[in-house]
C-alpha atoms as a PDB file:
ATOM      1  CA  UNK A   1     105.149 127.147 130.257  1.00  0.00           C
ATOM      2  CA  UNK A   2     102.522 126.553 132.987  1.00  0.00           C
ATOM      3  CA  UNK A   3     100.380 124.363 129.979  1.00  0.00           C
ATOM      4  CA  UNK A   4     103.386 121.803 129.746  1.00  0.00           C
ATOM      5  CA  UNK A   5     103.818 121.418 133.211  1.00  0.00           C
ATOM      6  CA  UNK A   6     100.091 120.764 133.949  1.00  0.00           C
ATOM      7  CA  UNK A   7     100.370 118.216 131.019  1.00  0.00           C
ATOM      8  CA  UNK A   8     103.795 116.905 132.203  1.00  0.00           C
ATOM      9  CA  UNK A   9     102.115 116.449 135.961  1.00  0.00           C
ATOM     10  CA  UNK A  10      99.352 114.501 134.679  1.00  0.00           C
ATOM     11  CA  UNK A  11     101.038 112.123 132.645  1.00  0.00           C
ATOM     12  CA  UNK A  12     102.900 111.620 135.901  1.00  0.00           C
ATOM     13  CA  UNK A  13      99.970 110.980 137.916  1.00  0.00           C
ATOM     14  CA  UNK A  14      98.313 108.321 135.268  1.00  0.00           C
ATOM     15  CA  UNK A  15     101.440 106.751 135.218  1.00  0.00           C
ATOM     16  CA  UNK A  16     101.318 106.014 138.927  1.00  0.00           C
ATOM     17  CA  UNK A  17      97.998 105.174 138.804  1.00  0.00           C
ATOM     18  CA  UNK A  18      98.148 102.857 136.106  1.00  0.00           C
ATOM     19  CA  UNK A  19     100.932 101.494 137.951  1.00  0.00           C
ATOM     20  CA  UNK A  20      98.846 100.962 141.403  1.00  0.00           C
ATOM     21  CA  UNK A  21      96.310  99.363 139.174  1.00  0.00           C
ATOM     22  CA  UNK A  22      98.329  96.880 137.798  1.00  0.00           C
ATOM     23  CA  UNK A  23     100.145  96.268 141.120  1.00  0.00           C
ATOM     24  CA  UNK A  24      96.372  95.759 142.273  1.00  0.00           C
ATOM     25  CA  UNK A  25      95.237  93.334 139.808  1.00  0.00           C
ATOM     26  CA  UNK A  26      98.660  91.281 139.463  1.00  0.00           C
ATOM     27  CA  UNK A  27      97.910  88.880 142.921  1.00  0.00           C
ATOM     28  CA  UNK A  28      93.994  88.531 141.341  1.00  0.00           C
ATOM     29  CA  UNK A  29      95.288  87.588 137.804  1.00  0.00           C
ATOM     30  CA  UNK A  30      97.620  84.680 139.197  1.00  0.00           C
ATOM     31  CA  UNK A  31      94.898  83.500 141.468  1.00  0.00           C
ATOM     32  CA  UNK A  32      92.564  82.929 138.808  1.00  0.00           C
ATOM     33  CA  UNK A  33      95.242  81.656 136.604  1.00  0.00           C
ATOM     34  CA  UNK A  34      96.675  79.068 139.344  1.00  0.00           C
ATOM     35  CA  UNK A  35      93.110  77.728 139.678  1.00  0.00           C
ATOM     36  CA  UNK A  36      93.115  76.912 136.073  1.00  0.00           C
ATOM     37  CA  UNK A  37      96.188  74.711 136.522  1.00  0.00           C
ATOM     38  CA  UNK A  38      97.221  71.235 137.536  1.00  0.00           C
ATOM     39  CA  UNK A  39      98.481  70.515 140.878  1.00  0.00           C
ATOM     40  CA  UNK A  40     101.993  69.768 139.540  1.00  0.00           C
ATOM     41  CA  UNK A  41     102.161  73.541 137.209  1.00  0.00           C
ATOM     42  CA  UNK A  42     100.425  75.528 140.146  1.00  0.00           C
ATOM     43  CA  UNK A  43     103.846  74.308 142.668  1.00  0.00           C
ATOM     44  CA  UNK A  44     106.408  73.994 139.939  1.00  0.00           C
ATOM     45  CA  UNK A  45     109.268  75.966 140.198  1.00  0.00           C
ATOM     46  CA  UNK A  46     110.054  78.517 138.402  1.00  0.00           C
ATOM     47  CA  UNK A  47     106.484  79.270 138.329  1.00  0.00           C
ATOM     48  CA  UNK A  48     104.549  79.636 134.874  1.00  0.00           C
ATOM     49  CA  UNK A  49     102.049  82.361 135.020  1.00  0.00           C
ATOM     50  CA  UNK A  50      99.849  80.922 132.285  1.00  0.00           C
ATOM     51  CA  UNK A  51      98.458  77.099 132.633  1.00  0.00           C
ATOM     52  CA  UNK A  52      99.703  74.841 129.781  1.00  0.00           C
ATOM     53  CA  UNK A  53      95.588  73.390 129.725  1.00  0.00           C
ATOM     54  CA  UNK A  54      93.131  75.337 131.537  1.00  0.00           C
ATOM     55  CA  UNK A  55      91.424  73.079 133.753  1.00  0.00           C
ATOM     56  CA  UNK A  56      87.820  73.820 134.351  1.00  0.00           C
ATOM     57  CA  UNK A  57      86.831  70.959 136.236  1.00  0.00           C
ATOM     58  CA  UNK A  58      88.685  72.622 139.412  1.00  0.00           C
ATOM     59  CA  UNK A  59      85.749  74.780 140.050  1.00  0.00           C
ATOM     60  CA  UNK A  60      83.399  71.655 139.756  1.00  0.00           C
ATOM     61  CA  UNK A  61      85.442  69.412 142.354  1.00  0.00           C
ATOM     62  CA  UNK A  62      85.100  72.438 144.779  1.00  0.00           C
ATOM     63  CA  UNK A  63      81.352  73.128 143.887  1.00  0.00           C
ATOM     64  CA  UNK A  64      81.019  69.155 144.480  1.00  0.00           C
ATOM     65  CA  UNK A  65      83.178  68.984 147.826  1.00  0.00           C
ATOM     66  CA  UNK A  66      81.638  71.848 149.242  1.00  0.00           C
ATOM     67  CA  UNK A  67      77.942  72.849 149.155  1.00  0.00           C
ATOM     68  CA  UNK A  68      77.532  76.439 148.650  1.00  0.00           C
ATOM     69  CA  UNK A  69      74.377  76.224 147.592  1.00  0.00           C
ATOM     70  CA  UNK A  70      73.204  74.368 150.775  1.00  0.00           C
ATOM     71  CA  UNK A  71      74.425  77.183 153.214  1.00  0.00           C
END
């Protein structure tokens, strides 16, 4: 009896924490996604979570507008 319920409990307990997890990495998963995504797709409404073509050459108009490198 006391085996099941130390099983039971930790199923429990990695089901919350795999919860908090993916609460946790949800808002980090969108931002990366929304930075792959046209300017239209990242303020349509509703929102799509995944961009219809990836667009790579965000990073290299902020790396080119900005100077990281230089600071």
């Amino acid at each position: 009896m006391t085996n099941q319920r130390s099983t039971f409990s930790k199923v429990i307990i990695y089901l919350v924490l795999i919860s908090g997890v993916l609460i946790t990495l949800f808002p980090f998963m969108w931002m990366v996604l929304t930075s792959l995504k046209t300017r239209g797709e990242s303020i349509q409404i509703p929102p799509t979570f995944f961009p219809e073509e990836p667009q790579f050459t965000n990073y290299q108009e902020v790396f080119d507008a900005v100077p990281f490198a230089m600071m």
